[in-house]
Protein backbone atom coordinates (compact mmCIF):
# COMPACT_ATOMS: atom_id res chain seq x y z
CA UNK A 1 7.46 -27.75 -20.04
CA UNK A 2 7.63 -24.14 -20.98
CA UNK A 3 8.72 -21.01 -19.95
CA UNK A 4 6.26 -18.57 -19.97
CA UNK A 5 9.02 -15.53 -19.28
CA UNK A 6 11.56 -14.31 -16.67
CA UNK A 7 10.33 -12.71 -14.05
CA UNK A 8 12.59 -10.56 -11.59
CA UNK A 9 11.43 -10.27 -8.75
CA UNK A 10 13.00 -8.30 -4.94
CA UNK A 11 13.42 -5.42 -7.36
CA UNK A 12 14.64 -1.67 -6.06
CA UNK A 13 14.23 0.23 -8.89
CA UNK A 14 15.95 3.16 -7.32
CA UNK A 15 19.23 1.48 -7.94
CA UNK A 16 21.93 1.01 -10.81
CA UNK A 17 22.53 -1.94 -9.75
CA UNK A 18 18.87 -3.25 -10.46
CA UNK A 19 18.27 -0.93 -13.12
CA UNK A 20 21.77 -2.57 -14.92
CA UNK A 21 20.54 -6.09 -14.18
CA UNK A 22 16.91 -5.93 -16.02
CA UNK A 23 18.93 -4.24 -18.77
CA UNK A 24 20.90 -7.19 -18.82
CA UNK A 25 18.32 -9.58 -18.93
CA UNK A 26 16.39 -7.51 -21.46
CA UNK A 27 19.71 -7.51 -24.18
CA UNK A 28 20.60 -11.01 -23.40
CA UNK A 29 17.13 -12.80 -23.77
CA UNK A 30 13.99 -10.32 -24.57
CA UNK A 31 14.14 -11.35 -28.36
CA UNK A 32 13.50 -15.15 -27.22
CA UNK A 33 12.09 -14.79 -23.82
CA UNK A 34 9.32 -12.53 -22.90
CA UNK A 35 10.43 -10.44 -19.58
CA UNK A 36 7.51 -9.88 -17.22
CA UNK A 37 7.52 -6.78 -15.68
CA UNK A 38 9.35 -6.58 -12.13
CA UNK A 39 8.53 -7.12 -8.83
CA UNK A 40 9.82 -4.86 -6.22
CA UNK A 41 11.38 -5.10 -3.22
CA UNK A 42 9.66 -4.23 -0.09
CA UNK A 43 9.23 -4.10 3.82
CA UNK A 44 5.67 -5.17 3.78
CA UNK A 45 6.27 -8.55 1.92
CA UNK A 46 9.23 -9.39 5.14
CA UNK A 47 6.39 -8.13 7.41
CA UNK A 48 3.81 -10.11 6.17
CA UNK A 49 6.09 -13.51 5.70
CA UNK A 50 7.03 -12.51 9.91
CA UNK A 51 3.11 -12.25 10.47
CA UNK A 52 2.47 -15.53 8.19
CA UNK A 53 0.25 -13.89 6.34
CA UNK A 54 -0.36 -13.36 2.68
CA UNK A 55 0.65 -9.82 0.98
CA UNK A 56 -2.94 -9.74 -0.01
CA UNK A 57 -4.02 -9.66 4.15
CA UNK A 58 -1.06 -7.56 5.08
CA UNK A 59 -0.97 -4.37 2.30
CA UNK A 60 -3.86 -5.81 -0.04
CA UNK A 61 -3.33 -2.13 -1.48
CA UNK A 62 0.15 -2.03 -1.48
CA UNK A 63 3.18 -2.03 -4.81
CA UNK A 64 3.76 -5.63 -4.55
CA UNK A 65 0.27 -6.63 -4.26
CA UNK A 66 -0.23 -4.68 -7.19
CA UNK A 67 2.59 -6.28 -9.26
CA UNK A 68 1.44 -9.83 -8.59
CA UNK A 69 -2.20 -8.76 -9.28
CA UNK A 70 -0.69 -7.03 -12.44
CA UNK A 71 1.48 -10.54 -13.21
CA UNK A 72 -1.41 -12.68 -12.44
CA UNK A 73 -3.88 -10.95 -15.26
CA UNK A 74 -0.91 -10.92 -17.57
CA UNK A 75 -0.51 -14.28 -17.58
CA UNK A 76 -3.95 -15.07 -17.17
CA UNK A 77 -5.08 -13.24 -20.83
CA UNK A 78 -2.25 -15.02 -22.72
């Protein structure tokens, strides 16, 4: 097996906290590990798991939506 990256994920970027945590991951492994960019955190993604419905049904246009879609073709051209 191999790992393709770390990928945070339930991210508020408005935060220290958050922002301090990628920064951590980014010293302590981004020379060995690639670091995807985040995911963040969001309503919709709670609404849509209540619903039982994909992100992509619920807010196809929405942040997270867009950070998977991002992910996805990321990982996809590697």
């Amino acid at each position: 097996m191999k790992i393709s990256g770390i990928l945070p994920t339930m991210v508020n970027e408005r935060t220290n906290d958050s922002k301090e945590i990628i920064c951590s991951i980014k010293s302590a492994y981004g020379n060995n590990v690639h670091i995807f960019d985040s995911i963040p955190r969001s309503v919709t993604v709670s609404e849509a798991s209540k619903l039982g419905c994909s992100i992509y049904k619920n807010t196809p246009n929405g942040k997270v939506a867009g950070a998977y879609q991002a992910l996805t073709m990321e990982v996809v051209s590697q």
